[in-house]
PDB file of N, CA and C in Angstrom:
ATOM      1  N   UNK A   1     -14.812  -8.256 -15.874  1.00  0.00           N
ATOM      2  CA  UNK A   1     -14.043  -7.483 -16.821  1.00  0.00           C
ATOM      3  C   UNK A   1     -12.923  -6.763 -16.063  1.00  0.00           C
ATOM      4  N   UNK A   2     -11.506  -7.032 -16.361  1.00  0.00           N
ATOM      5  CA  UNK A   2     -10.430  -6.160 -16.086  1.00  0.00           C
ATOM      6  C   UNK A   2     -10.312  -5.250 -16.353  1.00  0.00           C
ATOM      7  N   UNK A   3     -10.461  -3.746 -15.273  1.00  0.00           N
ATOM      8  CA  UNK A   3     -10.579  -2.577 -15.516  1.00  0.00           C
ATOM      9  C   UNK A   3      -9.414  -1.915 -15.422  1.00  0.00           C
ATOM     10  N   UNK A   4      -8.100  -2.372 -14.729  1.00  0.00           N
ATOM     11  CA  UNK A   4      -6.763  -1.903 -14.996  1.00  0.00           C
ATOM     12  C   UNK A   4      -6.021  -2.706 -13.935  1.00  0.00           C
ATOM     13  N   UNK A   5      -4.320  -2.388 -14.561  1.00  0.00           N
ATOM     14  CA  UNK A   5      -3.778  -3.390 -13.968  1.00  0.00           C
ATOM     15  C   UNK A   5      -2.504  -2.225 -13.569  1.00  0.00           C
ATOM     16  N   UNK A   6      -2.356  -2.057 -12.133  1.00  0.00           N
ATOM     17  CA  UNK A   6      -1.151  -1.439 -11.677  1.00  0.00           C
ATOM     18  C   UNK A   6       0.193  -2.227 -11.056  1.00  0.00           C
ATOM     19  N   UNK A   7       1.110  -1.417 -11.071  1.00  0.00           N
ATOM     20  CA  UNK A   7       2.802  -2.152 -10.375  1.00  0.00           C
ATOM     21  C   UNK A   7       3.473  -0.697 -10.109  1.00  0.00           C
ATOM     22  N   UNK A   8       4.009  -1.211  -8.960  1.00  0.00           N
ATOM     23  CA  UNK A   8       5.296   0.046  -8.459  1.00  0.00           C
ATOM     24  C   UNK A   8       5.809  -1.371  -7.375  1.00  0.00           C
ATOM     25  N   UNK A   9       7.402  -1.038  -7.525  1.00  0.00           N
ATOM     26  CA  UNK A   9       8.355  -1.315  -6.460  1.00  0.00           C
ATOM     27  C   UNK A   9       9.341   0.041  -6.278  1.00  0.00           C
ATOM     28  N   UNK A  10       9.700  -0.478  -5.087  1.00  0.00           N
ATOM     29  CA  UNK A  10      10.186   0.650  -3.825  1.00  0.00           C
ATOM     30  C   UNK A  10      11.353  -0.205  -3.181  1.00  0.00           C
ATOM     31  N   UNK A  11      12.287   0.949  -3.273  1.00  0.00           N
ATOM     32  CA  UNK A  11      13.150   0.686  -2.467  1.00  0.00           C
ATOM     33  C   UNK A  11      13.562   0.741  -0.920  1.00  0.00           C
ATOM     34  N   UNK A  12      13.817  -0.144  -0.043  1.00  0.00           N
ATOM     35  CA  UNK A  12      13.544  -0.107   1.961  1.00  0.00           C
ATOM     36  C   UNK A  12      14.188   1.021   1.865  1.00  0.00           C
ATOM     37  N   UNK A  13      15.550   1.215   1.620  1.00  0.00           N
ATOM     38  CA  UNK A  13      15.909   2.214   1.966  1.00  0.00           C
ATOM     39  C   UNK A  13      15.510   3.713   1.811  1.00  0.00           C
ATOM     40  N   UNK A  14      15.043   3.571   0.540  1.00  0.00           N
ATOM     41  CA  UNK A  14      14.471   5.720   0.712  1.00  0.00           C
ATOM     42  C   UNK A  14      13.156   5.122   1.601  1.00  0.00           C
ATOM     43  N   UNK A  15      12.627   4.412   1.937  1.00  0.00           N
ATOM     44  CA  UNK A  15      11.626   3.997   3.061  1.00  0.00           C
ATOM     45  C   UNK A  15      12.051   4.360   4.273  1.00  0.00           C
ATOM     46  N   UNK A  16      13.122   3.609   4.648  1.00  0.00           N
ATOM     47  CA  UNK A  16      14.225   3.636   5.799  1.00  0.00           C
ATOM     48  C   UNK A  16      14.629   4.878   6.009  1.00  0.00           C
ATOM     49  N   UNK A  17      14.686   6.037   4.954  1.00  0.00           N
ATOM     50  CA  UNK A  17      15.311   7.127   5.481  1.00  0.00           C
ATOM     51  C   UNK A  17      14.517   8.189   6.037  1.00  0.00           C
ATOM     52  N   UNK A  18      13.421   8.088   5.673  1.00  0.00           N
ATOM     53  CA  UNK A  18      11.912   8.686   5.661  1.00  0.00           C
ATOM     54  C   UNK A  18      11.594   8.692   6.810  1.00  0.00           C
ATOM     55  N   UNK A  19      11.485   7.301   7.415  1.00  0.00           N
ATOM     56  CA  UNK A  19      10.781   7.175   8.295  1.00  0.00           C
ATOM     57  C   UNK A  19      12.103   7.576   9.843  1.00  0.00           C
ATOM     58  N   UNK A  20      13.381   7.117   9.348  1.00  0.00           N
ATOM     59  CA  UNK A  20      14.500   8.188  10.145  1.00  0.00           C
ATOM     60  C   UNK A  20      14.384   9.617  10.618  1.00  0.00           C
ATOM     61  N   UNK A  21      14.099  10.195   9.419  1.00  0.00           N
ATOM     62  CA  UNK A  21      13.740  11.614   9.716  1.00  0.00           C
ATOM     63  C   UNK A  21      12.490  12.026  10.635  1.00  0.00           C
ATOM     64  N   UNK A  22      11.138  11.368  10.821  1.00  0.00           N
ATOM     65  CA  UNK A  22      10.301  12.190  11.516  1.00  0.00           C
ATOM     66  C   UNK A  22       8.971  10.778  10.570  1.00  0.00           C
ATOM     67  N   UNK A  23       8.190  11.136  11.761  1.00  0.00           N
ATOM     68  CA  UNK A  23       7.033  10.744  10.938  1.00  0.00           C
ATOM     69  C   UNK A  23       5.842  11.150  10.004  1.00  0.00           C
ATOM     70  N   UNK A  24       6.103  12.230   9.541  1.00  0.00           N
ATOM     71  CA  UNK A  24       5.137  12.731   8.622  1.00  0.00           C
ATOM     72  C   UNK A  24       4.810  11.775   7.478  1.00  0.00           C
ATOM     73  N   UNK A  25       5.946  10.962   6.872  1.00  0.00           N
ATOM     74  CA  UNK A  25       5.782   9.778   5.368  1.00  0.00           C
ATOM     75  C   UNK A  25       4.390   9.194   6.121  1.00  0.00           C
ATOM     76  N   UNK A  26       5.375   8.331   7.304  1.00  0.00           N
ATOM     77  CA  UNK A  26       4.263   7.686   7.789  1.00  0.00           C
ATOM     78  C   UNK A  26       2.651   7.706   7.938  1.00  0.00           C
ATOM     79  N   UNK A  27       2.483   9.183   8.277  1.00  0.00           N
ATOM     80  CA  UNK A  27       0.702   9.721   8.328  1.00  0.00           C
ATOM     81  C   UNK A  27       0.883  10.323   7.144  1.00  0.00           C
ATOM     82  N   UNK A  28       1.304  10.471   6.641  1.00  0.00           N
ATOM     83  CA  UNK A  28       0.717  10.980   5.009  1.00  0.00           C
ATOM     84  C   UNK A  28      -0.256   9.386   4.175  1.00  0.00           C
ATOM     85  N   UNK A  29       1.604   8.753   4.560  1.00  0.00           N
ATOM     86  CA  UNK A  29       1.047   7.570   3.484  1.00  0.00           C
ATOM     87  C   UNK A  29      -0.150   6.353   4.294  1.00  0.00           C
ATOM     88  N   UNK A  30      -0.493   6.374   5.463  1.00  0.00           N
ATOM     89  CA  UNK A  30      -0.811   5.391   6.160  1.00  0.00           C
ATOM     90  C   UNK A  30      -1.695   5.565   6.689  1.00  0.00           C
ATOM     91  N   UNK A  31      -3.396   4.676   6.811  1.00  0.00           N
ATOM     92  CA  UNK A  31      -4.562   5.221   7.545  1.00  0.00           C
ATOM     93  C   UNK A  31      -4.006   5.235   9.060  1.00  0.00           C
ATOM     94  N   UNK A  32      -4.715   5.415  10.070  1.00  0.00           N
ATOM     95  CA  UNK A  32      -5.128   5.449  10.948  1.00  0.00           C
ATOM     96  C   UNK A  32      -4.316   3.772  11.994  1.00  0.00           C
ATOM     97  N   UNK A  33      -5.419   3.003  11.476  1.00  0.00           N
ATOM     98  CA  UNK A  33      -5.365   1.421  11.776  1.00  0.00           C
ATOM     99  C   UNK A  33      -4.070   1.081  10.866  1.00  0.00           C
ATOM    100  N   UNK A  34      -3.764   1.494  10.094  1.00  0.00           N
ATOM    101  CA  UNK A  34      -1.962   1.036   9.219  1.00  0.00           C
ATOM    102  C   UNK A  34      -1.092   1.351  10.491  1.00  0.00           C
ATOM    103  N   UNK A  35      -1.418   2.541  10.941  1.00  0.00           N
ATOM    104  CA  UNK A  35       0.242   3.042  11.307  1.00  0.00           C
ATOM    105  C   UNK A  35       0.273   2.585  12.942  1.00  0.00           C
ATOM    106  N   UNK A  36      -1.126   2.125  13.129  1.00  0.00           N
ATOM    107  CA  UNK A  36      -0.850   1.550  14.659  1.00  0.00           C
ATOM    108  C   UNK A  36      -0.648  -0.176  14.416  1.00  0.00           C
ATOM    109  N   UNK A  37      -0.729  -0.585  13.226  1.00  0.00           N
ATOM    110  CA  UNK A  37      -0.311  -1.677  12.970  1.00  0.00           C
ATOM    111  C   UNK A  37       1.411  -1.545  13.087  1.00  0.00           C
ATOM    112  N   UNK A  38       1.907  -0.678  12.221  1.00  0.00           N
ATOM    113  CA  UNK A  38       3.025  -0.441  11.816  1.00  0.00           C
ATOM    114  C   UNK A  38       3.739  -0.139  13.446  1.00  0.00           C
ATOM    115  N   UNK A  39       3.598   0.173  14.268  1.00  0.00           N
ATOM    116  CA  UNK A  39       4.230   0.955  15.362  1.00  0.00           C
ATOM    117  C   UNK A  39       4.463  -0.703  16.351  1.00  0.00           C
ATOM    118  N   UNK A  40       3.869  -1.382  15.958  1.00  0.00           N
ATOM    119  CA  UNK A  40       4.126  -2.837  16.918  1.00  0.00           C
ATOM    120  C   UNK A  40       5.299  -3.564  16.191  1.00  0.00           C
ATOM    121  N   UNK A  41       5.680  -3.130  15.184  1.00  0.00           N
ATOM    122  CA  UNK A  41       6.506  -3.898  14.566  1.00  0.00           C
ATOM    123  C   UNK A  41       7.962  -3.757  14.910  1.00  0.00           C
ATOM    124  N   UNK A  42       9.395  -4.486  14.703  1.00  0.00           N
ATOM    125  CA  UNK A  42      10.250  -4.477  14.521  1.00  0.00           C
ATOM    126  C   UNK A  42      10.898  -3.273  13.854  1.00  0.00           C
ATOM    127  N   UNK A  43      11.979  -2.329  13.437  1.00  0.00           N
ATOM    128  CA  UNK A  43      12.102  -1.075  12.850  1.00  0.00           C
ATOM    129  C   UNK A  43      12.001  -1.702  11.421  1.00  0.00           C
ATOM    130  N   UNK A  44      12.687  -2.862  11.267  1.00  0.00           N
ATOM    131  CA  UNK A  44      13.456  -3.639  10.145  1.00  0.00           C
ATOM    132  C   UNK A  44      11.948  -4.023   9.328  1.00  0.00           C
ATOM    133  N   UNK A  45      11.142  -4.605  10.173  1.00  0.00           N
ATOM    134  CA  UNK A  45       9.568  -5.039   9.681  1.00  0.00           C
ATOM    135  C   UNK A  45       8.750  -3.545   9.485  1.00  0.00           C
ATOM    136  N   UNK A  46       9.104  -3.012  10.462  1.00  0.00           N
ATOM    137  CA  UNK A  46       8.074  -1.587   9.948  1.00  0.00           C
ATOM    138  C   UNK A  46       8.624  -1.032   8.695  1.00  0.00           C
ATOM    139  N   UNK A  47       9.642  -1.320   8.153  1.00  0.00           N
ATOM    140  CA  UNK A  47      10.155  -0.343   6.626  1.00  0.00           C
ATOM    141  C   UNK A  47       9.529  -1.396   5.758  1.00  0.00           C
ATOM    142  N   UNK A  48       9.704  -2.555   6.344  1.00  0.00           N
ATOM    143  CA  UNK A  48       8.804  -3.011   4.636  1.00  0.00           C
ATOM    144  C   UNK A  48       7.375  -3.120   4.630  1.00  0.00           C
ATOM    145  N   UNK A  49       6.819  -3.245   6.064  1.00  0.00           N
ATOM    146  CA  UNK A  49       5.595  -2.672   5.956  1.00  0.00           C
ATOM    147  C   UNK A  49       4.709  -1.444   5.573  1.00  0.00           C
ATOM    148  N   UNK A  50       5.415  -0.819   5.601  1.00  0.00           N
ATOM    149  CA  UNK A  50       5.462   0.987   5.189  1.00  0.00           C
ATOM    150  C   UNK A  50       5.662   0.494   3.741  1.00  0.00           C
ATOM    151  N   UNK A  51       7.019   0.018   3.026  1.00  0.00           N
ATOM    152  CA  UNK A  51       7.213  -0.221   1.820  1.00  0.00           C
ATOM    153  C   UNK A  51       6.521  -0.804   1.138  1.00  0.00           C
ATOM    154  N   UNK A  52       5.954  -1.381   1.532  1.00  0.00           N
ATOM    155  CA  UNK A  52       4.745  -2.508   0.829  1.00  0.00           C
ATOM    156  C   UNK A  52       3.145  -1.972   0.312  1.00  0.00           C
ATOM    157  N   UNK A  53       2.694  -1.413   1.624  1.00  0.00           N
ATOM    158  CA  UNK A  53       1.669  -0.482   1.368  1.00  0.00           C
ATOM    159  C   UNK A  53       1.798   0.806   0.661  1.00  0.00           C
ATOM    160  N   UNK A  54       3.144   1.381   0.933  1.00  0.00           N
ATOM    161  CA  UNK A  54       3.027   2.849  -0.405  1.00  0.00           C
ATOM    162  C   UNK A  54       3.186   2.098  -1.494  1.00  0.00           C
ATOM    163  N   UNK A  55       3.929   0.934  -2.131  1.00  0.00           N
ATOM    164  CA  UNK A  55       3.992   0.514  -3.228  1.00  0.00           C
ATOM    165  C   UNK A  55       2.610  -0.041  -3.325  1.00  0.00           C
ATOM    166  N   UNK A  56       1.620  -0.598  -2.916  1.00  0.00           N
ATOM    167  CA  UNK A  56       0.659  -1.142  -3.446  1.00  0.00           C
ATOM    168  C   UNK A  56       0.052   0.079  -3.497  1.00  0.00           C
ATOM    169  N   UNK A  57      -0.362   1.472  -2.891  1.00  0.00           N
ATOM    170  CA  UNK A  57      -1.109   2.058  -2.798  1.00  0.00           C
ATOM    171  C   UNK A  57      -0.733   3.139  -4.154  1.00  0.00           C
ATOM    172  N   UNK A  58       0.633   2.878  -4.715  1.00  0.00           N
ATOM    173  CA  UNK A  58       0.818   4.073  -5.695  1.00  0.00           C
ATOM    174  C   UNK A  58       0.494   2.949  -7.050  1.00  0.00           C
ATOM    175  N   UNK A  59       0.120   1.422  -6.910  1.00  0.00           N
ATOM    176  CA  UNK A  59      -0.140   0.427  -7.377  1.00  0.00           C
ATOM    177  C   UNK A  59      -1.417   0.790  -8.368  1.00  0.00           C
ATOM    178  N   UNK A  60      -2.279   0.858  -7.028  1.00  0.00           N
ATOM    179  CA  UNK A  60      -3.678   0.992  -7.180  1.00  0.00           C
ATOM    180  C   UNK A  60      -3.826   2.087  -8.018  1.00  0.00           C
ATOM    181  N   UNK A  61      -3.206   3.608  -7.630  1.00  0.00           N
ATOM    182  CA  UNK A  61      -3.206   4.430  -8.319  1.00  0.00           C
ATOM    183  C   UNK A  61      -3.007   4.581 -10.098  1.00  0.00           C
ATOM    184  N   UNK A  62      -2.275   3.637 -10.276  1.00  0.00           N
ATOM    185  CA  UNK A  62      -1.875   3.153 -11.713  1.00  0.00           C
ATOM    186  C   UNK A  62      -2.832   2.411 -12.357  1.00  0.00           C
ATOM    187  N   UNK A  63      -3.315   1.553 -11.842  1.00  0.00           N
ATOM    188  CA  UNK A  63      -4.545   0.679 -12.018  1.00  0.00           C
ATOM    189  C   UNK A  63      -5.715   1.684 -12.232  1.00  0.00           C
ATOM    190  N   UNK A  64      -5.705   2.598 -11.104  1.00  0.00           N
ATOM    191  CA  UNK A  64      -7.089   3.001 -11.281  1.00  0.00           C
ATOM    192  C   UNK A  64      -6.801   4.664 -12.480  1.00  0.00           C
ATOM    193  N   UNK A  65      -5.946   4.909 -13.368  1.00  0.00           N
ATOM    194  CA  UNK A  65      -5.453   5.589 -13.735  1.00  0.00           C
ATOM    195  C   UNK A  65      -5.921   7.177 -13.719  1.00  0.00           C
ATOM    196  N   UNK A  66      -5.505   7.479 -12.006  1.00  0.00           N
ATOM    197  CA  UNK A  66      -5.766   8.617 -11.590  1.00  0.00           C
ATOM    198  C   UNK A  66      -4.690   9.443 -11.317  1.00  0.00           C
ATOM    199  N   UNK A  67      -3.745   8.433 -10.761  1.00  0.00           N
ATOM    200  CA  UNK A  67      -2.483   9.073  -9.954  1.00  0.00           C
ATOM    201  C   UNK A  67      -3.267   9.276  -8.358  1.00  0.00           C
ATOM    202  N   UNK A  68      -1.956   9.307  -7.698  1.00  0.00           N
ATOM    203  CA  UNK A  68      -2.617   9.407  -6.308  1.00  0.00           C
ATOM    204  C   UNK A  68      -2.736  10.576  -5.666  1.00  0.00           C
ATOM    205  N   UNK A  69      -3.000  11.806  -6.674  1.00  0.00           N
ATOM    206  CA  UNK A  69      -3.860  13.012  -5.715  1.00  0.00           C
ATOM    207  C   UNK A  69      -5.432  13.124  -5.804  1.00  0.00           C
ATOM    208  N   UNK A  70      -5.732  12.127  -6.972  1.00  0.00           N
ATOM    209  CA  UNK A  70      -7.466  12.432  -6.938  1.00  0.00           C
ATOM    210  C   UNK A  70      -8.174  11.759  -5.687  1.00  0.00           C
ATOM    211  N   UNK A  71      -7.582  10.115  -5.121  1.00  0.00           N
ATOM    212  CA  UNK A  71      -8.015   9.981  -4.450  1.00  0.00           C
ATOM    213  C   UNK A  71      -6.555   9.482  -3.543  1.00  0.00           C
ATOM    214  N   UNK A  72      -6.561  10.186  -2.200  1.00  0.00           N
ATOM    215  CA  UNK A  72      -5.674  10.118  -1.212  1.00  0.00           C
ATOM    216  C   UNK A  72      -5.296   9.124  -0.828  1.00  0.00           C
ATOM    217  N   UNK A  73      -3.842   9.089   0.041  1.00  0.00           N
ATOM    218  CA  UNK A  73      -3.683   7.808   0.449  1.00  0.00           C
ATOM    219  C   UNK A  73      -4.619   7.136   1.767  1.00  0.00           C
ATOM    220  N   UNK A  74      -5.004   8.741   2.426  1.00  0.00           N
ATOM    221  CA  UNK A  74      -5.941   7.814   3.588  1.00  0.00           C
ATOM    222  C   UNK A  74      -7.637   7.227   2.961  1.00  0.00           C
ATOM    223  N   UNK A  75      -7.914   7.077   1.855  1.00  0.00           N
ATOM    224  CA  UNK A  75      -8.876   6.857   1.314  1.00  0.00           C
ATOM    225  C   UNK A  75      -8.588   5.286   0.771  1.00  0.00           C
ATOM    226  N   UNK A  76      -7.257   5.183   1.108  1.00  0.00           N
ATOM    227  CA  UNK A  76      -6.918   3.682   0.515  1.00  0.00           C
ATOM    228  C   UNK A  76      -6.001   2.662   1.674  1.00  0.00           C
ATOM    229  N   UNK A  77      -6.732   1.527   2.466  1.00  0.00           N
ATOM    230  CA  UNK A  77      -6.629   0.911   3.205  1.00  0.00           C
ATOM    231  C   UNK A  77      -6.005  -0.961   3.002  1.00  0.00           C
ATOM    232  N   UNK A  78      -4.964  -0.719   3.463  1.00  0.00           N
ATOM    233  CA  UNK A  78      -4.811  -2.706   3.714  1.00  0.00           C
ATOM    234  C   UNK A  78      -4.720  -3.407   5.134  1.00  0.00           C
ATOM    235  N   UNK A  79      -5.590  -4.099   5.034  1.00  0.00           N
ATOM    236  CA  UNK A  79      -5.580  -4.637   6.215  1.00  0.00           C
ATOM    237  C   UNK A  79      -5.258  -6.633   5.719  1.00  0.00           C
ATOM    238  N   UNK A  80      -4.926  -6.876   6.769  1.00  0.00           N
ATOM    239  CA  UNK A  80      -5.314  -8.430   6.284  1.00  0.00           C
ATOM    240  C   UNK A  80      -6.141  -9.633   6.647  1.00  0.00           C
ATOM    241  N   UNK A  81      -6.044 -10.079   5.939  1.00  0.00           N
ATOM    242  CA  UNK A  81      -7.063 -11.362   5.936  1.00  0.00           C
ATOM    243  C   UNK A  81      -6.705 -12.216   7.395  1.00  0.00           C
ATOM    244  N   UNK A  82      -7.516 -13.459   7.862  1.00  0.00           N
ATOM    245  CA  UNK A  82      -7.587 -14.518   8.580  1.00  0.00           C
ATOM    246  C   UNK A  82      -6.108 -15.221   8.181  1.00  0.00           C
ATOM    247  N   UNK A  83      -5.600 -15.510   6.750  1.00  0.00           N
ATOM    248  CA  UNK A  83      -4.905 -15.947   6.281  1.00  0.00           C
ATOM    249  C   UNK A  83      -3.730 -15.118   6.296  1.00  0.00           C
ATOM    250  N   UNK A  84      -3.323 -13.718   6.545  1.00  0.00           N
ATOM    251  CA  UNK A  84      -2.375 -13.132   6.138  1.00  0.00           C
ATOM    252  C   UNK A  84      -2.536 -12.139   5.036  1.00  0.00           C
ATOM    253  N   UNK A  85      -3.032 -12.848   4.127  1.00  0.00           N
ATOM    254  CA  UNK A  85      -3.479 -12.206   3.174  1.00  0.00           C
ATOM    255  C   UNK A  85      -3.558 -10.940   3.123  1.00  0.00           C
ATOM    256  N   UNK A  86      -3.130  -9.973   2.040  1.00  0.00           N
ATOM    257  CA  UNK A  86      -3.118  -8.185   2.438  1.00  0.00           C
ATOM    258  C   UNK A  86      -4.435  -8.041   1.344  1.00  0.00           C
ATOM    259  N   UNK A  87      -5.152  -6.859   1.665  1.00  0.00           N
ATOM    260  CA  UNK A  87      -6.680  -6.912   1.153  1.00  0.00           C
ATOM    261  C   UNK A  87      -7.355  -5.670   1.245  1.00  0.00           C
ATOM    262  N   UNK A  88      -7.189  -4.742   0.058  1.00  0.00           N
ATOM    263  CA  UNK A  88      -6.975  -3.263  -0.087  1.00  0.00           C
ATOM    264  C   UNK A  88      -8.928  -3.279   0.172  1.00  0.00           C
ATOM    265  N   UNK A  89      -9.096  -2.235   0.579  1.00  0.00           N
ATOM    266  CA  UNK A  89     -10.366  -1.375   0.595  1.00  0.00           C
ATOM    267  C   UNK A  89      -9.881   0.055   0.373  1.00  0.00           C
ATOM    268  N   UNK A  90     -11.027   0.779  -0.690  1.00  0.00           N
ATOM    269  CA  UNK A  90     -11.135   2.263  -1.342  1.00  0.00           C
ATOM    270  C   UNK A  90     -12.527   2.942  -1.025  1.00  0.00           C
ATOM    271  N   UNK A  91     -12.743   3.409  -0.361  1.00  0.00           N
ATOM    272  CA  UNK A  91     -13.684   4.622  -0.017  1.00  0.00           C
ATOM    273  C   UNK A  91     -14.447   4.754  -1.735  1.00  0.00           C
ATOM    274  N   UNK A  92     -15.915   4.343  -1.835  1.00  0.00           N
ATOM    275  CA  UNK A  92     -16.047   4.440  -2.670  1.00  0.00           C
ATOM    276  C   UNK A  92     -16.212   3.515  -3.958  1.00  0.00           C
ATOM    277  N   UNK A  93     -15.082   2.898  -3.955  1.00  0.00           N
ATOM    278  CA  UNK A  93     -15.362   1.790  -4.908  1.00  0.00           C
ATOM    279  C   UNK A  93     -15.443   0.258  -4.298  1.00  0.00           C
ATOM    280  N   UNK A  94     -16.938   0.281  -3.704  1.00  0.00           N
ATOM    281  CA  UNK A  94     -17.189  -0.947  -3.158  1.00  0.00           C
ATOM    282  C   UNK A  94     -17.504  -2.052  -4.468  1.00  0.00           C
ATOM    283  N   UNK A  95     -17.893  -1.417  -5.690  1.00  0.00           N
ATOM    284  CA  UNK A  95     -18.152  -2.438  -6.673  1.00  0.00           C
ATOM    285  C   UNK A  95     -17.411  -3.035  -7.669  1.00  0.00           C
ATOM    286  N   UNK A  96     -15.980  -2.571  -7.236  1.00  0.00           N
ATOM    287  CA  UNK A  96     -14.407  -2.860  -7.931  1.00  0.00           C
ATOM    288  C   UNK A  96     -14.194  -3.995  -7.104  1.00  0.00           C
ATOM    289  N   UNK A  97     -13.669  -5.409  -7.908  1.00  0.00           N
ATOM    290  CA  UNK A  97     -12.739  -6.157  -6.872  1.00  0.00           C
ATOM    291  C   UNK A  97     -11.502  -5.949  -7.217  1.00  0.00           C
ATOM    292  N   UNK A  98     -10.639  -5.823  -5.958  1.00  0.00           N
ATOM    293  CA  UNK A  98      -9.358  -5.390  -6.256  1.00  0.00           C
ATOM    294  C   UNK A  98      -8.552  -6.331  -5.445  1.00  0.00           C
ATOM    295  N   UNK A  99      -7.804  -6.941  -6.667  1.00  0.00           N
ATOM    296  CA  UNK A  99      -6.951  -7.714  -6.313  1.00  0.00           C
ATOM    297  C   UNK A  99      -5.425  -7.580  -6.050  1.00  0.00           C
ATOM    298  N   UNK A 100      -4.606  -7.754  -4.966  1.00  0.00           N
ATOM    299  CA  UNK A 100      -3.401  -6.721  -4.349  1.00  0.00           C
ATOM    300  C   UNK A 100      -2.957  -8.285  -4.099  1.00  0.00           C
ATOM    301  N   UNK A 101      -1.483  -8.004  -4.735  1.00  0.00           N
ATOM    302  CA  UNK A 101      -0.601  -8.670  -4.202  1.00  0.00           C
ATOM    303  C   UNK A 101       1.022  -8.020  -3.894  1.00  0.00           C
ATOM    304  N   UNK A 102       1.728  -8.380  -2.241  1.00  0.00           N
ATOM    305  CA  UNK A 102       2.546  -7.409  -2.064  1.00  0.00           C
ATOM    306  C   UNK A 102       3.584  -8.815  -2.118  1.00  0.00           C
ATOM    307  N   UNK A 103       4.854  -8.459  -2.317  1.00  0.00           N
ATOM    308  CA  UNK A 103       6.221  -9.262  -1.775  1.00  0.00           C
ATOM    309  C   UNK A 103       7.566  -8.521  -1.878  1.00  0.00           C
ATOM    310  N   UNK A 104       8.396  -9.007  -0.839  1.00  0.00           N
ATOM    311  CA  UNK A 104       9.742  -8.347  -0.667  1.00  0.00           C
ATOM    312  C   UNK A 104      10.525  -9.354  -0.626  1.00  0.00           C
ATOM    313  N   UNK A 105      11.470  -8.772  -1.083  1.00  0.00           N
ATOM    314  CA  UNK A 105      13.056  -9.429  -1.472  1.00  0.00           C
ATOM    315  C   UNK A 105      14.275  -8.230  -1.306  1.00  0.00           C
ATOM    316  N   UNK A 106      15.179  -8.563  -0.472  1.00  0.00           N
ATOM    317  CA  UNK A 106      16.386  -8.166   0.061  1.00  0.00           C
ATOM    318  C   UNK A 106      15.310  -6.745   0.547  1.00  0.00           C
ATOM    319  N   UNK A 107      16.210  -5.566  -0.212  1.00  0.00           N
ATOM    320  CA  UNK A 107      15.881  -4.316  -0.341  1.00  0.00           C
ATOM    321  C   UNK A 107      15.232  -3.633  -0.880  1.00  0.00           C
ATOM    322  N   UNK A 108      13.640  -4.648  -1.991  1.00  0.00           N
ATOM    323  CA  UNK A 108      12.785  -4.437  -2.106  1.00  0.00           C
ATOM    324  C   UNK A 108      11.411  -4.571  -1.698  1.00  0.00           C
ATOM    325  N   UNK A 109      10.549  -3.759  -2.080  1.00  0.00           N
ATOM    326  CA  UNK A 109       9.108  -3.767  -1.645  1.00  0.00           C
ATOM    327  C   UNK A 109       8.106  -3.555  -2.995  1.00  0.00           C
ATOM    328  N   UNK A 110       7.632  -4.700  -3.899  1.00  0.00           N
ATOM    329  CA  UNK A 110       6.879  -4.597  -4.955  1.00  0.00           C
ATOM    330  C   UNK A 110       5.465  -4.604  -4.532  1.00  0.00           C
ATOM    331  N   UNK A 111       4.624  -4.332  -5.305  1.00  0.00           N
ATOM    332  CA  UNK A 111       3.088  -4.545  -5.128  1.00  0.00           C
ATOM    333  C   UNK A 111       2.681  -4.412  -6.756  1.00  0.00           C
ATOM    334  N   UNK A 112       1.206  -5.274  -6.474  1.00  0.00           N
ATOM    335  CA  UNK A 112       0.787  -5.428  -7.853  1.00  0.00           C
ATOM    336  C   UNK A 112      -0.873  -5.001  -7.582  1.00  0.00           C
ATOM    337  N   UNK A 113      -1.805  -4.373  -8.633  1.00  0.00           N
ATOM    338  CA  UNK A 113      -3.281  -4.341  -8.358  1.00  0.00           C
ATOM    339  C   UNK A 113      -4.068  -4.549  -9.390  1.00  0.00           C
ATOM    340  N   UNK A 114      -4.701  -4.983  -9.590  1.00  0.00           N
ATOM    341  CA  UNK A 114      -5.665  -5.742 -10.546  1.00  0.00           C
ATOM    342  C   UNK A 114      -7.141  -5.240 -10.132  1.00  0.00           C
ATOM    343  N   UNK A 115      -7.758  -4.462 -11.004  1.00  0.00           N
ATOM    344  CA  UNK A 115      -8.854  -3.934 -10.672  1.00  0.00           C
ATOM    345  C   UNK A 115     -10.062  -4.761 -11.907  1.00  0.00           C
ATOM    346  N   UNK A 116     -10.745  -5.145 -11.186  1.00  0.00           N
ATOM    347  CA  UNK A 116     -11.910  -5.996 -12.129  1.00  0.00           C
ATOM    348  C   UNK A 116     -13.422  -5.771 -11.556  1.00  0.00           C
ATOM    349  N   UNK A 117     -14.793  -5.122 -12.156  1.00  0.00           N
ATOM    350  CA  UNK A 117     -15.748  -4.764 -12.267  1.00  0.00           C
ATOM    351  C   UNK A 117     -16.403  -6.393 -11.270  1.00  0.00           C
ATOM    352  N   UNK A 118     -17.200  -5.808 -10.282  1.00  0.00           N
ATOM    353  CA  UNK A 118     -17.491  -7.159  -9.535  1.00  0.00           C
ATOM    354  C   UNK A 118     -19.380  -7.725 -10.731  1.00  0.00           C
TER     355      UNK A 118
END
């Protein structure tokens, strides 16, 4: 059973400017294991990586229709698959499957989440 269905896209640039200024976006929006992912990257690859995950993560939030102060962003994790694949885990809702799909184009960063009762 489909329990909700979220979307947000984001623009690189207010990404890009964020992460210009200082890194606080970064540890606000990003676990632990994200942002040392994020720090190996290219500057150009780290904004849409950053972009990708706040958009899926304010995604989820929509889906799970809380908004994202009930449950935080470090409570919400993507890591990826063998395949690439990006593959959200939530503190908590181990019995939700949640299905995340991210993609970018030019100067965007969309994400989609699909939450369904396992």
């Amino acid at each position: 059973m489909i329990l909700g269905i979220g979307i947000d896209i984001v623009e690189l640039k207010r990404i890009r400017r964020l992460l210009e200024k200082n890194n606080r976006f970064l540890k606000r929006v990003l676990t632990e294991a994200e942002q040392e992912k994020a720090m190996t990257l290219t500057a150009h690859r780290r904004t849409e990586y950053v972009a990708g995950r706040f958009a899926a993560k304010e995604a989820f939030s929509k889906a799970n229709k809380t908004g994202i102060g009930k449950l935080g962003f470090q409570q919400i994790e993507i890591i990826n698959c063998a395949n690439g694949a990006p593959q959200m885990q939530v503190e908590g809702m181990e019995d939700i499957y949640i299905h995340l799909s991210i993609s970018h184009s030019g100067e965007l960063a969309i994400a989609q989440v699909l939450l369904e009762k396992r």
